[in-house]
Protein backbone atom coordinates (compact mmCIF):
# COMPACT_ATOMS: atom_id res chain seq x y z
CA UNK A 1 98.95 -130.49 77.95
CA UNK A 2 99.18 -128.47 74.77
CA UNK A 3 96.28 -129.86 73.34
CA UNK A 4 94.15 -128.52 76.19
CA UNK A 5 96.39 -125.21 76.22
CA UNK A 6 95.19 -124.69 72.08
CA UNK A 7 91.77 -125.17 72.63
CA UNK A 8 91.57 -123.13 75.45
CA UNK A 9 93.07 -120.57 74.03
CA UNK A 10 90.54 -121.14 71.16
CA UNK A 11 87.67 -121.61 72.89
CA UNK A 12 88.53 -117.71 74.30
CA UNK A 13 89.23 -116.47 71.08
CA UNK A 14 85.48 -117.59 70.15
CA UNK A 15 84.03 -116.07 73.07
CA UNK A 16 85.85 -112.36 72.62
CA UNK A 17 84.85 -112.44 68.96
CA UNK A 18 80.92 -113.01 70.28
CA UNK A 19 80.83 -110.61 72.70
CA UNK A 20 82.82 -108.36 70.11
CA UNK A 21 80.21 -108.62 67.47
CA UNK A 22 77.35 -108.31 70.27
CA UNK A 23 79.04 -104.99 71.38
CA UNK A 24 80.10 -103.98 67.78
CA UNK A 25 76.00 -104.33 66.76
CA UNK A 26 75.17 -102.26 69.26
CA UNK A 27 77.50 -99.19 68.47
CA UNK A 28 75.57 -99.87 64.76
CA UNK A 29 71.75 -99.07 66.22
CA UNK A 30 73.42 -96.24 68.51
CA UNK A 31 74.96 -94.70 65.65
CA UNK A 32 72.49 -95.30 63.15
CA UNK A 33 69.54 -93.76 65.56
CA UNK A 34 71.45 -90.04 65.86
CA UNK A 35 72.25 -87.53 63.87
CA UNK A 36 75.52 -87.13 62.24
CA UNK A 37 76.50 -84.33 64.69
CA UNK A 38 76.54 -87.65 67.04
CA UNK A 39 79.68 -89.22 65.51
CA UNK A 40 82.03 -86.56 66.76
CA UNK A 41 82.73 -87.22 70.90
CA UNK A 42 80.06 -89.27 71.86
CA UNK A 43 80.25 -91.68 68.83
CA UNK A 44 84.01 -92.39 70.00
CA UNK A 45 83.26 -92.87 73.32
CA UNK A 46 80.86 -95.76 72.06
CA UNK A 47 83.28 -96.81 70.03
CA UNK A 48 85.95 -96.87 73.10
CA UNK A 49 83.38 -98.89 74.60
CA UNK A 50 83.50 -101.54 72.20
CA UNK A 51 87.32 -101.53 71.99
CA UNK A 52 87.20 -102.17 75.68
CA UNK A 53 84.53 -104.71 75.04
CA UNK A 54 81.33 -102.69 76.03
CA UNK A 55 82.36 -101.64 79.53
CA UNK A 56 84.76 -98.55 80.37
CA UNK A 57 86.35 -98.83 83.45
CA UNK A 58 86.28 -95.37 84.16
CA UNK A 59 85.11 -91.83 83.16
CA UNK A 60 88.78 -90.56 83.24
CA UNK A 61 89.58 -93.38 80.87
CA UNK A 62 87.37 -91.98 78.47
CA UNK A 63 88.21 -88.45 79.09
CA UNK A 64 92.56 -89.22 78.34
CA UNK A 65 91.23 -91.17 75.31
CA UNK A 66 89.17 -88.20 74.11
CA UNK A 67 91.58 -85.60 75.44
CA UNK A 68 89.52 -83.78 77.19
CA UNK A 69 89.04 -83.08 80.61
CA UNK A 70 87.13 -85.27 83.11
CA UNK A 71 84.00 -82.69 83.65
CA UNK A 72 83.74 -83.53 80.03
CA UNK A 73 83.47 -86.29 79.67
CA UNK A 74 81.09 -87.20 83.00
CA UNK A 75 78.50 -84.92 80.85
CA UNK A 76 78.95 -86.36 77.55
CA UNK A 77 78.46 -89.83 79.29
CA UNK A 78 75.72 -88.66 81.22
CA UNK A 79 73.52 -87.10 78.08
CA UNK A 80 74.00 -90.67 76.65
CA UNK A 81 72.41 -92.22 79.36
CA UNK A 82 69.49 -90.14 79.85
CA UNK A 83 68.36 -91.70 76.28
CA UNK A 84 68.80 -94.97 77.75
CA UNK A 85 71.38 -96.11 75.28
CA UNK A 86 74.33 -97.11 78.44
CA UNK A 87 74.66 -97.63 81.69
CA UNK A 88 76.12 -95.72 84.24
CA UNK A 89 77.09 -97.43 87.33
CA UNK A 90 79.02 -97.33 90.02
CA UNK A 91 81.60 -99.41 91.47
CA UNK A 92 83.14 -97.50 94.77
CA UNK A 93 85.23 -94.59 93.79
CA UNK A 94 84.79 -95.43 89.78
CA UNK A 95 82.00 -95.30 87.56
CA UNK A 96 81.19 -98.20 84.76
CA UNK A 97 80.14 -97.28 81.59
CA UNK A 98 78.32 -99.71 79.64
CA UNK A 99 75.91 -100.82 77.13
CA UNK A 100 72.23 -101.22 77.85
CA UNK A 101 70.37 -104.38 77.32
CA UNK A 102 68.17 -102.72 74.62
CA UNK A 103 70.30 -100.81 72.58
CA UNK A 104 72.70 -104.67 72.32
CA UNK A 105 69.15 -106.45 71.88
CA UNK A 106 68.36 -103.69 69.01
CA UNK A 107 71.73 -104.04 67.58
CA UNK A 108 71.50 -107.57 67.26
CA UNK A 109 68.31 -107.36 65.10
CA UNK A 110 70.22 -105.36 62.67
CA UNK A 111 72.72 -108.23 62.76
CA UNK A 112 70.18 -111.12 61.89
CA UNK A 113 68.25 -108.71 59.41
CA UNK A 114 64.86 -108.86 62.01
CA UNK A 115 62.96 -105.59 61.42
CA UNK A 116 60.02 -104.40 63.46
């Protein structure tokens, strides 16, 4: 019974640590494609993002980890999807945030050295 306990618990550990790197490429091509202005509140909510791995459960989440308020952060979030970098969905009362299929696909590139 341990046995199978161990290697579960290793087999998860694996997993996390590939969808960690997946997310963590993908804050890499976000960050590396703005300005340096971007690093300031957006850059950590990207980065809270990848903490949470890649999905925020909610914009108030963000907006207690940023200390601001809630208006806030809905814009913030909101100026970073309309360049198509996450995804804003939502779930009932909440809203999702997320990264978008291209800007992980992109970030992976930088990973295994591909360039265009």
């Amino acid at each position: 019974m341990k046995i199978s306990l161990i290697r579960l618990k290793k087999m998860e550990n694996e997993q996390s640590k590939e969808e960690f790197n997946k997310y963590y490429w993908a804050f890499v091509y976000l960050i590396s494609t703005y300005p340096k202005s971007y690093l300031s509140k957006k850059g950590k909510i990207i980065f809270k993002m990848v903490i949470e791995g890649g999905k925020c459960r909610s914009i108030a989440q963000i907006a207690r980890y940023l200390g601001i308020d809630k208006p806030t952060a809905s814009r913030i979030c909101k100026e970073i999807q309309g360049k198509g970098d996450l995804s804003l969905n939502v779930e009932g009362n909440r809203k999702s945030v997320g990264f978008s299929d291209d800007s992980i696909k992109e970030g992976l590139k930088i990973a295994y050295g591909i360039i265009k």
